[in-house]
C-alpha atoms as a PDB file:
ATOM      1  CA  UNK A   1       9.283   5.555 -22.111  1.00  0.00           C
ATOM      2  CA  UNK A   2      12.917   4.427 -21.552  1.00  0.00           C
ATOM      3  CA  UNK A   3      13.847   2.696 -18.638  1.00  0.00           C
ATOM      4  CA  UNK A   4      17.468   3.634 -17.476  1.00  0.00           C
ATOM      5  CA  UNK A   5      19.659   0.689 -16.498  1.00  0.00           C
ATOM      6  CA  UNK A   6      20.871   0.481 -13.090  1.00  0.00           C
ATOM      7  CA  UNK A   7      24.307  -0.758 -13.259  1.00  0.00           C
ATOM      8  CA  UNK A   8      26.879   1.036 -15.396  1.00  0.00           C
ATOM      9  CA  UNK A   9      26.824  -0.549 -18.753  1.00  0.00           C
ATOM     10  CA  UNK A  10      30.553   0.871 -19.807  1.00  0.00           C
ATOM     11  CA  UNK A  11      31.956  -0.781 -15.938  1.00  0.00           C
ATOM     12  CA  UNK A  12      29.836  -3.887 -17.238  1.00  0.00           C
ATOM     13  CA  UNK A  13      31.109  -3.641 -21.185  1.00  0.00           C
ATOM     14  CA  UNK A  14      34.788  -3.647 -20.199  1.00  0.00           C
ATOM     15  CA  UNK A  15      34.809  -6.460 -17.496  1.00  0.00           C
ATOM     16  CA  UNK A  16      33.040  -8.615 -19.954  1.00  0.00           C
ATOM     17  CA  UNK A  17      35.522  -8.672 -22.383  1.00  0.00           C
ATOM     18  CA  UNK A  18      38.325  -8.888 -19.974  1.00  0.00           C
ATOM     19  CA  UNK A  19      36.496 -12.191 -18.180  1.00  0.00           C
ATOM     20  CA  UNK A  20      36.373 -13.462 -21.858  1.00  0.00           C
ATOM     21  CA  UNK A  21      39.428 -15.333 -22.065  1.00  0.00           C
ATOM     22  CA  UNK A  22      40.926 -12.269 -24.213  1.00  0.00           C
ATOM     23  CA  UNK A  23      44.888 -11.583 -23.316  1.00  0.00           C
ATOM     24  CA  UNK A  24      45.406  -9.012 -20.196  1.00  0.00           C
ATOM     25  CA  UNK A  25      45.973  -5.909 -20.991  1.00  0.00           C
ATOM     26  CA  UNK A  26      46.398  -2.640 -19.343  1.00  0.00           C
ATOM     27  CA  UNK A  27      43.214  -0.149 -18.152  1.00  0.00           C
ATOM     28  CA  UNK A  28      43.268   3.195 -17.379  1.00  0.00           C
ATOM     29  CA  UNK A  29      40.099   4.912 -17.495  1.00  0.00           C
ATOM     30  CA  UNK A  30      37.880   7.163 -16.236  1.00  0.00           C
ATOM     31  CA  UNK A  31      33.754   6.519 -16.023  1.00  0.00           C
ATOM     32  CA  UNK A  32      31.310   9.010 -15.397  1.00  0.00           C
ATOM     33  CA  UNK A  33      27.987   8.186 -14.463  1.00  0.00           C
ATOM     34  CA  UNK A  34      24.801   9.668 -12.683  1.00  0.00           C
ATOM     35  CA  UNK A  35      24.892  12.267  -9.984  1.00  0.00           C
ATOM     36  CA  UNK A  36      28.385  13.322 -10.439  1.00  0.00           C
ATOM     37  CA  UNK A  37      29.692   9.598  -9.742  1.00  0.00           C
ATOM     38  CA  UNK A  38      33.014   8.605 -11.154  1.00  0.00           C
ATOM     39  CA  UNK A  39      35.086   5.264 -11.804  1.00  0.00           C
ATOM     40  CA  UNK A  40      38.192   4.665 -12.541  1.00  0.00           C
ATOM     41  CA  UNK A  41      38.603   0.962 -13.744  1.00  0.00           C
ATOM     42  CA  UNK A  42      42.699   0.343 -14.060  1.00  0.00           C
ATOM     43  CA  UNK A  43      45.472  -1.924 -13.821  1.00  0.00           C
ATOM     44  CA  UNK A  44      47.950  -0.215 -11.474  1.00  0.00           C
ATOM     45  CA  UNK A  45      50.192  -3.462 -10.532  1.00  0.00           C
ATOM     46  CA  UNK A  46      49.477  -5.778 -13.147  1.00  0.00           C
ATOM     47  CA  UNK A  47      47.364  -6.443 -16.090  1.00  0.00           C
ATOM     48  CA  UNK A  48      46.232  -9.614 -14.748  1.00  0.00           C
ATOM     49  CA  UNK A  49      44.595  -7.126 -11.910  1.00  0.00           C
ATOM     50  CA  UNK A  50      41.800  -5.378 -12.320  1.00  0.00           C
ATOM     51  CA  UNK A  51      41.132  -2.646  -9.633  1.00  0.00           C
ATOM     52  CA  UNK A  52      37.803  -1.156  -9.769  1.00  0.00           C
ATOM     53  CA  UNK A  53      36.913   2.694  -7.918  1.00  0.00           C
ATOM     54  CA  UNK A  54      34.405   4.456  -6.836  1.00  0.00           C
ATOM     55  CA  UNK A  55      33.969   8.125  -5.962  1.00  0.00           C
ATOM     56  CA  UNK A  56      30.376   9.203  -4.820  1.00  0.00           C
ATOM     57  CA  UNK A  57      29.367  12.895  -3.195  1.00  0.00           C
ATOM     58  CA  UNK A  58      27.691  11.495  -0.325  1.00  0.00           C
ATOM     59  CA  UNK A  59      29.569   8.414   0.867  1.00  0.00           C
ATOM     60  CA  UNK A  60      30.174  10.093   4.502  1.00  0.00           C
ATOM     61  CA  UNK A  61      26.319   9.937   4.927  1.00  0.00           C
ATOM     62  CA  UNK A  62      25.927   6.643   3.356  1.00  0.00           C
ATOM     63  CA  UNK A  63      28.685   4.582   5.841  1.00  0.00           C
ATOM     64  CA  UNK A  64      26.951   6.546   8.534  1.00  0.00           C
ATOM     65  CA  UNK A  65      23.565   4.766   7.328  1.00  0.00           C
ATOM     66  CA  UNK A  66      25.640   1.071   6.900  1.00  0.00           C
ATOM     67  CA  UNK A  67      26.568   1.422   3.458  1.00  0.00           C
ATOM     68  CA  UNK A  68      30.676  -0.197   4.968  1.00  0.00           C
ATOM     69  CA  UNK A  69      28.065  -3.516   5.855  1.00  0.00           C
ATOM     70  CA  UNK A  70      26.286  -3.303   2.607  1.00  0.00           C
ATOM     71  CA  UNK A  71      29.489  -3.487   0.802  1.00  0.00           C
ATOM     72  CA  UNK A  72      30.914  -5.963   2.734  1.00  0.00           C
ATOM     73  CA  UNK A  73      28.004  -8.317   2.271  1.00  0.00           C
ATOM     74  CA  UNK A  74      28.262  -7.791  -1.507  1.00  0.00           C
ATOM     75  CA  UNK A  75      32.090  -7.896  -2.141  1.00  0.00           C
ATOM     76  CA  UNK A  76      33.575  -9.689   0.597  1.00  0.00           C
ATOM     77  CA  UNK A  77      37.236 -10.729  -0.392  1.00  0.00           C
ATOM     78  CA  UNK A  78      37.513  -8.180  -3.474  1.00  0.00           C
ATOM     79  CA  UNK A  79      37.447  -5.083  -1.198  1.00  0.00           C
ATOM     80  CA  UNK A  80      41.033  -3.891  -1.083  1.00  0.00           C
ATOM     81  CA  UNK A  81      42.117   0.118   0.648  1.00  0.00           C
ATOM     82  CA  UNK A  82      40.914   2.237  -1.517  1.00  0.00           C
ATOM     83  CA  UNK A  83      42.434   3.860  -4.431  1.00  0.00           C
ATOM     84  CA  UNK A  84      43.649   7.935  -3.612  1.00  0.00           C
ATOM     85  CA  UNK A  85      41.074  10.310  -4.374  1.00  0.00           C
ATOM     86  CA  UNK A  86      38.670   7.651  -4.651  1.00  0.00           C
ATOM     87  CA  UNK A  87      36.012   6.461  -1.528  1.00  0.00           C
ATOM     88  CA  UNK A  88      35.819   2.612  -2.371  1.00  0.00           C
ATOM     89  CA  UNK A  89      37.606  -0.061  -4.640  1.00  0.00           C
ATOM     90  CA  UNK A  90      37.658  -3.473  -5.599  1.00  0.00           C
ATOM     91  CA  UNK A  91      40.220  -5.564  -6.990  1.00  0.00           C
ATOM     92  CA  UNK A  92      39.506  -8.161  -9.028  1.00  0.00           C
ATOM     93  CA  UNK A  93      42.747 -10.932 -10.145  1.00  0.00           C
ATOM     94  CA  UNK A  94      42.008 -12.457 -13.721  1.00  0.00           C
ATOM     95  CA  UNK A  95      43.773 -15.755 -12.685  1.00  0.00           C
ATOM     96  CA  UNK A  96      41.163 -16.476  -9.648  1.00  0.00           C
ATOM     97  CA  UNK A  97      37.798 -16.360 -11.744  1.00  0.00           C
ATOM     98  CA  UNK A  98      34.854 -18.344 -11.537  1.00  0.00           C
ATOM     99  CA  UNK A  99      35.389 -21.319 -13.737  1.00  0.00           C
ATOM    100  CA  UNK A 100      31.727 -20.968 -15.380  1.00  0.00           C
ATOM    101  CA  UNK A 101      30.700 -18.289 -17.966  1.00  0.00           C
ATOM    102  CA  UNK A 102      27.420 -17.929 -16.038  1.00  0.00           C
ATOM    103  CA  UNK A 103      29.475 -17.554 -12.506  1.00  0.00           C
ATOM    104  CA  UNK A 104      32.192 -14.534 -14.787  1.00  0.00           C
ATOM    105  CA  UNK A 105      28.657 -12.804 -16.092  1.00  0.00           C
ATOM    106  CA  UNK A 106      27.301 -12.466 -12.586  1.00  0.00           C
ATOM    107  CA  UNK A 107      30.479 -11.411 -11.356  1.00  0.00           C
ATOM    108  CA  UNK A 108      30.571  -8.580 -14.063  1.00  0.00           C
ATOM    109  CA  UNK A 109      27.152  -7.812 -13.584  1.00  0.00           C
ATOM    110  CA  UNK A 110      27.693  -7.490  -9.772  1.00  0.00           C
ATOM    111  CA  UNK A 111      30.423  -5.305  -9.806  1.00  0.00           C
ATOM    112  CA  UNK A 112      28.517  -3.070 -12.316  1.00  0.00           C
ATOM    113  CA  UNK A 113      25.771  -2.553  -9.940  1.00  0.00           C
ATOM    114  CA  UNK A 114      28.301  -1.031  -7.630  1.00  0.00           C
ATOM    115  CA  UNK A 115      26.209   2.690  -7.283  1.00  0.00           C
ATOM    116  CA  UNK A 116      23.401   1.018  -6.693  1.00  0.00           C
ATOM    117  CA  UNK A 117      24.817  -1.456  -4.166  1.00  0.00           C
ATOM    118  CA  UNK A 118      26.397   1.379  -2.201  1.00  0.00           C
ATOM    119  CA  UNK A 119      23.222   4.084  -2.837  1.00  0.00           C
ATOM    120  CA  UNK A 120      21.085   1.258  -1.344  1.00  0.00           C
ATOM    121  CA  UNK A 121      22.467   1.456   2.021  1.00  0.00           C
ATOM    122  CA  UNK A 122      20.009   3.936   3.543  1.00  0.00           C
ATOM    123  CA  UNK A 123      16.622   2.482   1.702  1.00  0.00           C
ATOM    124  CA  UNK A 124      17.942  -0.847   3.587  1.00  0.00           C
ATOM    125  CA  UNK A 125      18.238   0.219   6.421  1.00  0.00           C
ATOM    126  CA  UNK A 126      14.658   2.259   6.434  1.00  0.00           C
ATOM    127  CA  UNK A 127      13.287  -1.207   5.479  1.00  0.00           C
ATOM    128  CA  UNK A 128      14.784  -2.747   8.243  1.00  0.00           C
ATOM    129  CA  UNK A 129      13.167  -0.232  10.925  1.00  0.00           C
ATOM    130  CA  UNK A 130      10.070  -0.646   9.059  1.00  0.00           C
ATOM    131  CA  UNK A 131       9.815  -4.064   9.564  1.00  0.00           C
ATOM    132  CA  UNK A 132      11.127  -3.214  13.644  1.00  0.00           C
ATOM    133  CA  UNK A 133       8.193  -0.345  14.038  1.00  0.00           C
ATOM    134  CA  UNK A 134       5.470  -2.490  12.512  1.00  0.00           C
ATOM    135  CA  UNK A 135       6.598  -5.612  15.203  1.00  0.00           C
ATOM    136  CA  UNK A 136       5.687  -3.166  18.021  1.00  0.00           C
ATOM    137  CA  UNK A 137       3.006  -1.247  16.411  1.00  0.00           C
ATOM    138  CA  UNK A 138       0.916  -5.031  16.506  1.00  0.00           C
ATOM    139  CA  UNK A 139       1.621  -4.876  20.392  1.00  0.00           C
ATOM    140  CA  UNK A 140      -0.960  -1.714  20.472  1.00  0.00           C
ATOM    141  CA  UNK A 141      -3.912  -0.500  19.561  1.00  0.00           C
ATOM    142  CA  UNK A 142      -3.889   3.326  17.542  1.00  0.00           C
ATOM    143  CA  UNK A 143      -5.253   4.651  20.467  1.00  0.00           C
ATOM    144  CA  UNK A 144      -2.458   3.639  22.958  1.00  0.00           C
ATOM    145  CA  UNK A 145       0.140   3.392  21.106  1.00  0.00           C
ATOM    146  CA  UNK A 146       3.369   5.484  22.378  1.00  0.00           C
ATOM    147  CA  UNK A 147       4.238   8.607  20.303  1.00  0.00           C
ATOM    148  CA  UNK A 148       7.303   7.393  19.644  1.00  0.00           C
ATOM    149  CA  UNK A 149       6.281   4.828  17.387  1.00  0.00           C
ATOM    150  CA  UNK A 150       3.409   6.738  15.822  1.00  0.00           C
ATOM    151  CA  UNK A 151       6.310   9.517  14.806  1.00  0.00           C
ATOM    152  CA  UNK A 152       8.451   6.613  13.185  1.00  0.00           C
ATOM    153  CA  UNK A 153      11.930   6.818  12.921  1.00  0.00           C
ATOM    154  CA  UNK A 154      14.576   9.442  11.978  1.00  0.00           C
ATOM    155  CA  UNK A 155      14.715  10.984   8.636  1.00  0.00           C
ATOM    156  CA  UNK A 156      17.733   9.787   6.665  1.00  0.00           C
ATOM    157  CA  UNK A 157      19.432  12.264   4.218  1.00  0.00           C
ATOM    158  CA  UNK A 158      21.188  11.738   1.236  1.00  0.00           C
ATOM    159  CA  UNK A 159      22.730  14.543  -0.053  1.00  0.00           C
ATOM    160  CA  UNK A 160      24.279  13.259  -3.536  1.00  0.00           C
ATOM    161  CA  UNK A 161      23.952  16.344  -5.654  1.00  0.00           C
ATOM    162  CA  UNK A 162      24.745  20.245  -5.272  1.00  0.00           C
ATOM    163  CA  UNK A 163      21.396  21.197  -3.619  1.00  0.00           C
ATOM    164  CA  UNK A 164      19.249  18.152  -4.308  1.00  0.00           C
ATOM    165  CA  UNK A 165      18.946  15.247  -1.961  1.00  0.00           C
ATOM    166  CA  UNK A 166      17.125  12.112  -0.815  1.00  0.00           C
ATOM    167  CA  UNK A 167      14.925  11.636   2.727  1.00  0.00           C
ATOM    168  CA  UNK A 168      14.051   8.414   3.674  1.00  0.00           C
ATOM    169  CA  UNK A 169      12.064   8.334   6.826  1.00  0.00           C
ATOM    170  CA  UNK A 170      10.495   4.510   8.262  1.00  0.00           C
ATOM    171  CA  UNK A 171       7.119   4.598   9.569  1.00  0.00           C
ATOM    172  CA  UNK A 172       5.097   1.638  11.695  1.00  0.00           C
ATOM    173  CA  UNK A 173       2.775   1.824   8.121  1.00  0.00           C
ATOM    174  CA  UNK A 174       5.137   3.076   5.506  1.00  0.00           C
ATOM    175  CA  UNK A 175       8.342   4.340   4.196  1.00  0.00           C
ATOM    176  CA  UNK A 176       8.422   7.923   2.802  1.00  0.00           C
ATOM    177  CA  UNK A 177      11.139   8.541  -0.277  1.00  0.00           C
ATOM    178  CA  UNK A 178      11.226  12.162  -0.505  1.00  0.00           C
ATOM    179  CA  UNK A 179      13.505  13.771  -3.856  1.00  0.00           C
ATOM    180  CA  UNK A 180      14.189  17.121  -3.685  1.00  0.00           C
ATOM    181  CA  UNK A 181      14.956  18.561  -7.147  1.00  0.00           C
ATOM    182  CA  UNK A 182      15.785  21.623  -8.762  1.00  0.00           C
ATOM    183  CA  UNK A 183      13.829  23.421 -12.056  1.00  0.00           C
ATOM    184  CA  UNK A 184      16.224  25.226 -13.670  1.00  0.00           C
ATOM    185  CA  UNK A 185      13.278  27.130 -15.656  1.00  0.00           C
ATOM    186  CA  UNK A 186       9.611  27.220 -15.500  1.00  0.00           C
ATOM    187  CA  UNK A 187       9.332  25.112 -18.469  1.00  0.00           C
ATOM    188  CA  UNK A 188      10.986  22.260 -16.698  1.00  0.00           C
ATOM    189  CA  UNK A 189       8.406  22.490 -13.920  1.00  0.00           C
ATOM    190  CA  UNK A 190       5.196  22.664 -16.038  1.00  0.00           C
ATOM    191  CA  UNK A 191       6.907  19.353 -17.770  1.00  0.00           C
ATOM    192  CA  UNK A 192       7.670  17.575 -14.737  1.00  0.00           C
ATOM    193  CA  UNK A 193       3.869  18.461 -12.981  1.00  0.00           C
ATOM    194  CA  UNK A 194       2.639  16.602 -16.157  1.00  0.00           C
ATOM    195  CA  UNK A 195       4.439  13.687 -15.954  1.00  0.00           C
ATOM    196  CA  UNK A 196       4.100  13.465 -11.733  1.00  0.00           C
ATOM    197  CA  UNK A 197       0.212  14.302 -12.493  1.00  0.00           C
ATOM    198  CA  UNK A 198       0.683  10.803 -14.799  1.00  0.00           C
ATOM    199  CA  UNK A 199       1.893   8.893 -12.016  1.00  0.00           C
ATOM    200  CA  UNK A 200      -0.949   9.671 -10.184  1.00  0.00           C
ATOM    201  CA  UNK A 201      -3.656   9.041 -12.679  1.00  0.00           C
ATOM    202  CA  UNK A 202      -1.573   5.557 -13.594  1.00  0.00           C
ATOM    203  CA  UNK A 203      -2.306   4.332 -10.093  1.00  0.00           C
ATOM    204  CA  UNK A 204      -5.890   5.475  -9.926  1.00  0.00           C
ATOM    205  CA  UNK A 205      -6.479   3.756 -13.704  1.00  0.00           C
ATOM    206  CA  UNK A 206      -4.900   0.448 -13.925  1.00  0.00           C
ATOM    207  CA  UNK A 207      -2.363   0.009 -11.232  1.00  0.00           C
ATOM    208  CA  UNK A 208      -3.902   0.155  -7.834  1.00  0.00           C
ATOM    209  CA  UNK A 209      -0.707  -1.416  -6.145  1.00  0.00           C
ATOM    210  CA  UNK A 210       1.896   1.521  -7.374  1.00  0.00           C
ATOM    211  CA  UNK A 211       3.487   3.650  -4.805  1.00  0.00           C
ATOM    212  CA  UNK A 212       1.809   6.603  -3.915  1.00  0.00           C
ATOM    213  CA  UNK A 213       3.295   9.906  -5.576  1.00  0.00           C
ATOM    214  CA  UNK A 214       3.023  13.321  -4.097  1.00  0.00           C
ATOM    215  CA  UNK A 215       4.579  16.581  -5.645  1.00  0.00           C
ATOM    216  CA  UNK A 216       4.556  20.299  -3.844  1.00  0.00           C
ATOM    217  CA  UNK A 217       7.341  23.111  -3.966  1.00  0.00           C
ATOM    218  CA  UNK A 218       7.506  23.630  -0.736  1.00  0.00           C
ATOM    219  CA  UNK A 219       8.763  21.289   2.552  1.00  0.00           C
ATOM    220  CA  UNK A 220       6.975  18.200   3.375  1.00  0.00           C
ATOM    221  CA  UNK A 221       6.137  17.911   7.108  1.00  0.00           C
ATOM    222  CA  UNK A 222       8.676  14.974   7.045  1.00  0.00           C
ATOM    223  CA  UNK A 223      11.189  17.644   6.341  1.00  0.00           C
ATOM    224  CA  UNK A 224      10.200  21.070   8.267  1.00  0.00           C
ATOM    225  CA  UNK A 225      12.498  22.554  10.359  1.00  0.00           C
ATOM    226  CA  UNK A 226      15.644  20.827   8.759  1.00  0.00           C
ATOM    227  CA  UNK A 227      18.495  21.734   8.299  1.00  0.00           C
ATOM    228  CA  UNK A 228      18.837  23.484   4.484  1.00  0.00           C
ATOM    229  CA  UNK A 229      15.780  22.951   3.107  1.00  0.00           C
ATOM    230  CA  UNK A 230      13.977  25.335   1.569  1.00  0.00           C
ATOM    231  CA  UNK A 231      12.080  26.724  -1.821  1.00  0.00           C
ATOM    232  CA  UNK A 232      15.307  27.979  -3.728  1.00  0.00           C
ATOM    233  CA  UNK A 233      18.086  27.525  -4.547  1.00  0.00           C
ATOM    234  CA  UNK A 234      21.143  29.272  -5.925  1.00  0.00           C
ATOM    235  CA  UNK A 235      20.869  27.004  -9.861  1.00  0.00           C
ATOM    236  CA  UNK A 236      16.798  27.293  -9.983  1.00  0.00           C
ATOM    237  CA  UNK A 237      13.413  26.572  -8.142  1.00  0.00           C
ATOM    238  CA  UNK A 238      13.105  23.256  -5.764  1.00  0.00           C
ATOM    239  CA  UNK A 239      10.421  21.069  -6.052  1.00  0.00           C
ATOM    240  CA  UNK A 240       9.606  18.076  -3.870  1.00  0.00           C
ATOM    241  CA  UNK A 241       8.802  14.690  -5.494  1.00  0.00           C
ATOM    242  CA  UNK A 242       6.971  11.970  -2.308  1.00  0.00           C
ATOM    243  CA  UNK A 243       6.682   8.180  -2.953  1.00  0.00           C
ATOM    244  CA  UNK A 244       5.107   6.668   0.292  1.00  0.00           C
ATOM    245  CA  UNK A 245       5.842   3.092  -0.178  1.00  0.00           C
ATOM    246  CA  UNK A 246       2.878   0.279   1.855  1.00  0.00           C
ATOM    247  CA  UNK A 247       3.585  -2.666   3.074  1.00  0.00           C
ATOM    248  CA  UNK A 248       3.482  -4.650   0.115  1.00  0.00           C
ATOM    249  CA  UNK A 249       6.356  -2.703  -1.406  1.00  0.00           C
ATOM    250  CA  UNK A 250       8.484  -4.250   1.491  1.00  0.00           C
ATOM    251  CA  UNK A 251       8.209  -7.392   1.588  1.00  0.00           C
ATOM    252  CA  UNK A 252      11.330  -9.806   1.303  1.00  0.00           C
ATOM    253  CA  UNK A 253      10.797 -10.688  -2.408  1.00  0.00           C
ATOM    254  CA  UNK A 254      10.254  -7.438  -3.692  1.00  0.00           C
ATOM    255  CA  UNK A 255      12.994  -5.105  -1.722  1.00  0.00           C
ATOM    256  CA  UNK A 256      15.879  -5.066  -3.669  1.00  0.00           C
ATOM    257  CA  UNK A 257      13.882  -4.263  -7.648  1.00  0.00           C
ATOM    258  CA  UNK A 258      12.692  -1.793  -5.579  1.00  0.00           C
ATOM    259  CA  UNK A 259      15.282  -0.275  -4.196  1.00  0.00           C
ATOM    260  CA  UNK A 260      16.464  -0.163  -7.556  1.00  0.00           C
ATOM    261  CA  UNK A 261      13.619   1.282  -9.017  1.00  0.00           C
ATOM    262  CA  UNK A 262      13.593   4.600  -6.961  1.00  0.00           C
ATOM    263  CA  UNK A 263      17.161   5.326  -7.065  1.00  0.00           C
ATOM    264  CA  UNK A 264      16.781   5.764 -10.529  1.00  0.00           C
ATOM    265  CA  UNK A 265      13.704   7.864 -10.585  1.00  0.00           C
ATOM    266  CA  UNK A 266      15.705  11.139 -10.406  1.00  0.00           C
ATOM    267  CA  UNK A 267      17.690  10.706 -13.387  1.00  0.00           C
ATOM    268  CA  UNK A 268      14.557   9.004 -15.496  1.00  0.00           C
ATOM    269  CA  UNK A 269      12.642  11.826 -14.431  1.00  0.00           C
ATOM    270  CA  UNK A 270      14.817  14.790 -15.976  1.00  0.00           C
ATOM    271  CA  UNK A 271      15.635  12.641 -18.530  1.00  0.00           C
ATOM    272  CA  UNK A 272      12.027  12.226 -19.922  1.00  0.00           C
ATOM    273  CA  UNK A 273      11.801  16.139 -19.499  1.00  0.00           C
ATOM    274  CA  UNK A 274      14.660  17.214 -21.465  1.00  0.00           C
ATOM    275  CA  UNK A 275      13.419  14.141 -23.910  1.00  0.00           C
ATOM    276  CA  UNK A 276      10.230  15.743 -24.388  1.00  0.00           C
ATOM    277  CA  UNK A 277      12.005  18.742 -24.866  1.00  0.00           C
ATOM    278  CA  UNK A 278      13.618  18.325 -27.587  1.00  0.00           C
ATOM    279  CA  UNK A 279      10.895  15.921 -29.035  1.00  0.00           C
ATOM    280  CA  UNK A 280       8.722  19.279 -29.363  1.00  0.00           C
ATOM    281  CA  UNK A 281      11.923  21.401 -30.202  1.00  0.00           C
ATOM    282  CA  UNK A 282      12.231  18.929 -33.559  1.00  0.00           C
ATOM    283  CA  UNK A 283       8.729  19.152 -34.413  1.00  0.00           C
ATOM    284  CA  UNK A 284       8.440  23.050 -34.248  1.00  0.00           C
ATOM    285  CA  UNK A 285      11.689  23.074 -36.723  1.00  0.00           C
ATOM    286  CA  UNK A 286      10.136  20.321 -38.974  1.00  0.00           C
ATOM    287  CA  UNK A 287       6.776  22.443 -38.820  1.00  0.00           C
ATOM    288  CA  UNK A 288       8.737  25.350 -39.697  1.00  0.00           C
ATOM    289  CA  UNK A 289      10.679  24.194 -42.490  1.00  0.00           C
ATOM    290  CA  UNK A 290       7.057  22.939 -44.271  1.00  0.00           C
ATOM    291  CA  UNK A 291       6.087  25.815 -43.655  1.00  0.00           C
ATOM    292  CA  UNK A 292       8.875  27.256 -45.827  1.00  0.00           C
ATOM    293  CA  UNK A 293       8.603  24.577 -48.380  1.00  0.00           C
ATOM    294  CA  UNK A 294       4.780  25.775 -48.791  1.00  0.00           C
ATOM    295  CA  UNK A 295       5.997  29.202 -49.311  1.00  0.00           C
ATOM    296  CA  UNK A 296       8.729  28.634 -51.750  1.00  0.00           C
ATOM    297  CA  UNK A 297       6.559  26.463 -53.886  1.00  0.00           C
ATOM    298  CA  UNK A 298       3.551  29.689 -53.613  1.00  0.00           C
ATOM    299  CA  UNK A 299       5.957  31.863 -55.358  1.00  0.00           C
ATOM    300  CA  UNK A 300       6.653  32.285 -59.394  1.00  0.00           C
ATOM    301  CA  UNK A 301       9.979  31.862 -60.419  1.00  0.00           C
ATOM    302  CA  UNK A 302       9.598  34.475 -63.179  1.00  0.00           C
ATOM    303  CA  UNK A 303       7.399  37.348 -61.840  1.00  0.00           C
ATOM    304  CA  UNK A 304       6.532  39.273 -64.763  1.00  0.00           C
ATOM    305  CA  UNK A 305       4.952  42.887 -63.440  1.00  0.00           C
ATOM    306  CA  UNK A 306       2.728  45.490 -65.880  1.00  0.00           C
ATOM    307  CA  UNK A 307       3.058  48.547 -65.981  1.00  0.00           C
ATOM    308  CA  UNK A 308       1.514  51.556 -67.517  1.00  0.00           C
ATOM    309  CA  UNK A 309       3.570  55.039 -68.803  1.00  0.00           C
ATOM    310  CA  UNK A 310       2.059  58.476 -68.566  1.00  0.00           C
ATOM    311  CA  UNK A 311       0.403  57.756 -72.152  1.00  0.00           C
ATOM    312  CA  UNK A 312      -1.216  54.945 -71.038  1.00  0.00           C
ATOM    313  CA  UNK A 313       0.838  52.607 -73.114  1.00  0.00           C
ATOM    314  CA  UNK A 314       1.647  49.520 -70.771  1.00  0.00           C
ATOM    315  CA  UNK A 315       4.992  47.360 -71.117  1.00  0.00           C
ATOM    316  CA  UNK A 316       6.452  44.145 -68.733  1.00  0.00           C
ATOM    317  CA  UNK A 317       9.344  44.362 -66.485  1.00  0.00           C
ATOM    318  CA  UNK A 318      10.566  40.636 -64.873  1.00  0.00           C
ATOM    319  CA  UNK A 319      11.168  41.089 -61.468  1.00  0.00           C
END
């Protein structure tokens, strides 16, 4: 199966040849990507200046989980005010570049990855109180430990499509990734049980250390009682996709691939179902057309038909 990138390879295209040495010249476009994102890569004051935007459904929610830190950490001195009608930019002056090619590639690379940098924000931060609930969950036994801590922390909700979001919700044991997505048509849900049911059969064959996947149409218990969620909605049926990632998903070394992993699971997932789609859409029409071909060859191409007169004389007519 295909394995989506995570940055934006268009954001990551253009930069590359601009960092090449080639003469400035002036950008004005306009990148779509994922989940309704847009960015608009330009040169507003000079061609020598790159600035870089970003417009995201949900970037309210994601400064409320840190995401203002998270950029700040990655970007530092390129974060300028950002552009109108936009939630985030970057500006990037041609004349200041690293000196190395290796240094200009990472820089391109980084500033690709700026989605996923931002859309990280909340999975960091569920890490973090993780790692917090699991330091005072050692201080107690299961029997006396407070409620509190057996409950885990809030849930964290990413709303970054029309009716579909993302709950993230720490545990002393786990984190919980809950998608909610909608099935436009029953088709689309049979296809996406089958893939979710290989997931699950994945992790009981051969790899023991995946995340665990759950899928149901209605609420999780993480999510009863909140605020909008519910079996339908207005575009289709809701269905609710549950990764519960252990311990050794959260570890140091292996946070940020995963991070990146499940942001991307949304988009991979539909993908592969419209994919498979149209895989068995092409193979009914190529069945179809042999089909034809068998026909056309079972007919003659001159027909010749007897037939008899009242006398009983008989005579051809070609059809």
């Amino acid at each position: 199966m295909l394995l989506l990138d995570y940055q934006n390879v268009l954001i990551q295209s253009i930069l590359t040849e601009r960092f090449s040495g080639a003469p400035p010249q002036s950008i004005d476009q306009v990148v779509s990507d994922f989940d309704g994102v847009t960015f608009h890569i330009s040169t507003p004051q000079s061609k020598s200046q790159i600035l870089i935007s970003l417009s995201i459904k949900c970037y309210k929610e994601l400064v409320k989980y840190g995401a203002e830190q998270v950029l700040q950490r990655e970007y530092g001195s390129y974060i300028t005010n950002p552009e109108p009608g936009y939630d985030f930019s970057i500006l990037v002056n041609l004349d200041n570049l690293p000196q190395s090619q290796e240094e200009r590639s990472e820089l391109v690379q980084h500033i690709a990855l700026l989605k996923r940098n931002v859309m990280a924000a909340p999975f960091e931060k569920a890490f973090d109180e993780f790692g917090q609930l699991a330091e005072e969950a050692s201080k107690y036994t299961s029997e006396s430990a407070p409620q509190g801590m057996k409950e885990g922390g809030e849930v964290m909700s990413v709303h970054y499509r029309d009716e579909e979001a993302i709950y993230i919700k720490a545990s002393h044991d786990r984190v919980t990734v809950i998608f909610s997505t909608i099935f436009r048509d029953e088709t689309d849900r049979i296809f996406g049980k089958v893939f979710l049911q290989e997931f699950v059969d994945a992790r009981r064959r051969a790899i023991q250390n995946a995340p665990q996947v759950l899928f149901r149409s209605d609420a999780p218990l993480e999510l009863q009682g909140m605020k909008g969620v519910g079996k339908t909605g207005e575009k289709g049926e809701v269905g609710y996709i549950t990764f519960v990632l252990f311990p050794r998903h959260l570890t140091p070394q292996r946070r940020a691939e995963n991070i990146s992993h499940i942001q991307t699971f949304r988009d991979y997932f539909h993908y592969h179902i419209k994919a498979s789609k149209a895989y068995i859409h092409s193979r009914m029409r190529r069945r179809t057309a042999d089909f034809l071909q068998v026909l056309n060859r079972a007919r003659p191409e001159n027909e010749e038909k007897e037939r008899k007169t009242a006398s009983g004389r008989t005579f051809r007519v070609q059809g």
